[in-house]
Protein backbone atom coordinates (compact mmCIF):
# COMPACT_ATOMS: atom_id res chain seq x y z
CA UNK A 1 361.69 74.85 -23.05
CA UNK A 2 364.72 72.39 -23.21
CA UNK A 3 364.65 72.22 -27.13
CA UNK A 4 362.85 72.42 -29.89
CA UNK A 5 363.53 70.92 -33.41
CA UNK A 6 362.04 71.80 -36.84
CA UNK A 7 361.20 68.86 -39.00
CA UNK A 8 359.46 68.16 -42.38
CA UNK A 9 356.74 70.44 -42.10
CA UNK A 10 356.48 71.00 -38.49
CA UNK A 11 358.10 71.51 -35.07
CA UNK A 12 358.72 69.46 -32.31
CA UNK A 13 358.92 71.10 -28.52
CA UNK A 14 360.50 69.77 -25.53
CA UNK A 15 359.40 71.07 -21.89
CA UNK A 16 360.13 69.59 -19.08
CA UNK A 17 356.84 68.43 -18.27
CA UNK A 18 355.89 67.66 -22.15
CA UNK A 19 356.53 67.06 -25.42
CA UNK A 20 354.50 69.38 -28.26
CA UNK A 21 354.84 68.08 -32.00
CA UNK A 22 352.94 69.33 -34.87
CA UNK A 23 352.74 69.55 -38.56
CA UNK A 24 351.98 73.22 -40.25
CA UNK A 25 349.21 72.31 -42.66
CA UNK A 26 348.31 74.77 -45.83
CA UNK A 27 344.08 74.18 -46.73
CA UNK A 28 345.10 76.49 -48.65
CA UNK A 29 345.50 78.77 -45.43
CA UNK A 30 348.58 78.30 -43.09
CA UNK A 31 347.05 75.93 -40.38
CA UNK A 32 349.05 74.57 -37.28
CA UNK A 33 345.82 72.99 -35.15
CA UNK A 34 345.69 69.87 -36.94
CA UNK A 35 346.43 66.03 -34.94
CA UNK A 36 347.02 62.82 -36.21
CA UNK A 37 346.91 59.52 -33.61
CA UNK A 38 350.77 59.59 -33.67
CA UNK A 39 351.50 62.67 -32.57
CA UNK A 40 348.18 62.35 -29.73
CA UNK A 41 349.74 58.95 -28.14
CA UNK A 42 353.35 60.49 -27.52
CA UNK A 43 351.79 63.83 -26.48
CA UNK A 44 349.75 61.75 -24.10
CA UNK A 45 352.74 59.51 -23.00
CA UNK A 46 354.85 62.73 -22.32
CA UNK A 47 352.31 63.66 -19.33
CA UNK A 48 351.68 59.87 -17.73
CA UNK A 49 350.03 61.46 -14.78
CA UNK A 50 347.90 63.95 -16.80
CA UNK A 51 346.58 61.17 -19.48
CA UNK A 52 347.03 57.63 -17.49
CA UNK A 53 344.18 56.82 -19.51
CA UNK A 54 345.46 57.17 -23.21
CA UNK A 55 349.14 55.69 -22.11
CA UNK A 56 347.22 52.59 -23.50
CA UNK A 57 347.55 52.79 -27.26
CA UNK A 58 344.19 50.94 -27.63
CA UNK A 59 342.74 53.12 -26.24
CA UNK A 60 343.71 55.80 -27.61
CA UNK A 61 342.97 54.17 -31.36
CA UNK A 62 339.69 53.05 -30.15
CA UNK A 63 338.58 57.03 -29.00
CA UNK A 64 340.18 58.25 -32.41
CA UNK A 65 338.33 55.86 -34.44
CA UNK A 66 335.19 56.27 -32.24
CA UNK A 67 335.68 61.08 -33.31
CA UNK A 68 336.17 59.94 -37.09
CA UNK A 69 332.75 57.76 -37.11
CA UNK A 70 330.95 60.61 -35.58
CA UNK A 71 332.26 62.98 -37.75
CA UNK A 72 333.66 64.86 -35.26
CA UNK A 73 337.48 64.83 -36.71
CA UNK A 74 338.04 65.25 -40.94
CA UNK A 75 341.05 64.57 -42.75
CA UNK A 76 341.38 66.58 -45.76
CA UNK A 77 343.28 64.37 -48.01
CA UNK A 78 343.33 65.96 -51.74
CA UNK A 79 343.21 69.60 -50.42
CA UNK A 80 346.47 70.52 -49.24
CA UNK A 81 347.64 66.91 -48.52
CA UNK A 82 348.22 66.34 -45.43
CA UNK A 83 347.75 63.36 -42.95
CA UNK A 84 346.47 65.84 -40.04
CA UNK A 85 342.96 65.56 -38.91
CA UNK A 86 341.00 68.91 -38.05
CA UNK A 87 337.78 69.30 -35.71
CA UNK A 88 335.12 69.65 -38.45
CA UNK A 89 333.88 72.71 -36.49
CA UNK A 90 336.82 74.71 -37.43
CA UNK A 91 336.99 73.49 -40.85
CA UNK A 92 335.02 75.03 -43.62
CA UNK A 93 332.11 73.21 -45.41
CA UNK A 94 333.47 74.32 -48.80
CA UNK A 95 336.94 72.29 -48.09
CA UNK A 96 334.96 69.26 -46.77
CA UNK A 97 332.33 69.38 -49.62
CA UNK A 98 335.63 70.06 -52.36
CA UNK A 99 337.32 67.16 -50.62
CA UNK A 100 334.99 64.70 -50.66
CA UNK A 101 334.00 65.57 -54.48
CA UNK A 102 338.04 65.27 -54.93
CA UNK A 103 337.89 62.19 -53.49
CA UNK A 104 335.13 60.48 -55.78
CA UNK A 105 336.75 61.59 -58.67
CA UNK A 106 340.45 60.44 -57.26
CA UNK A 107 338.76 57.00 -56.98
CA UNK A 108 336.52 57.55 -60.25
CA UNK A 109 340.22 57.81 -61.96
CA UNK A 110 341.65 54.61 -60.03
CA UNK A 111 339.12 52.22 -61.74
CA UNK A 112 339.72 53.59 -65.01
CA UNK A 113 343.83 53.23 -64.86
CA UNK A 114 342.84 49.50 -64.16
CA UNK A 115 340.45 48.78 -67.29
């Protein structure tokens, strides 16, 4: 490892050959697995050989977009607050289904500040 620098809420590694950067994410349990598109397109521009294919940020966007519309990838936004997406498979249906009932009411709350 050449370095390695703690930030915000995560850690960023430097290798010779890569670059690791991640958030720690609490839902409510102490979770470092989580990815947002950011942190994906400079992991993938850190190995150009390895990921030629995602060093073209459409790209990459357009295969992120394309895991969130088949529910593949969940972002937990009211429990634990974090911009991370997880793999829904290692996530657990009581977080998505509190979530997502969070989430109606967040809005629910939104249209009533306006009236």
């Amino acid at each position: 490892m050449k370095f390695y620098a703690c930030h915000g809420i995560g850690i960023a590694a430097h290798f010779s050959d890569k670059i690791i950067d991640f958030d720690f994410a609490y839902l409510p349990e102490l979770r470092y697995d989580g990815f947002d598109l950011l942190r994906l397109t400079a992991f993938a521009k850190s190995q150009p050989e390895k990921y030629a294919k995602f060093l073209n940020e459409k790209q990459i966007e357009a295969e992120f977009e394309q895991l969130k519309k088949e529910n593949l990838i969940y972002n937990p936004l009211t429990v634990g607050l974090t911009h991370n997406y997880f793999w829904i498979k290692d996530l657990d249906e009581d977080l998505i289904i509190k979530d997502q009932i969070a989430n109606i009411n967040l809005k629910k709350l939104r249209w009533k500040f306006w009236k």
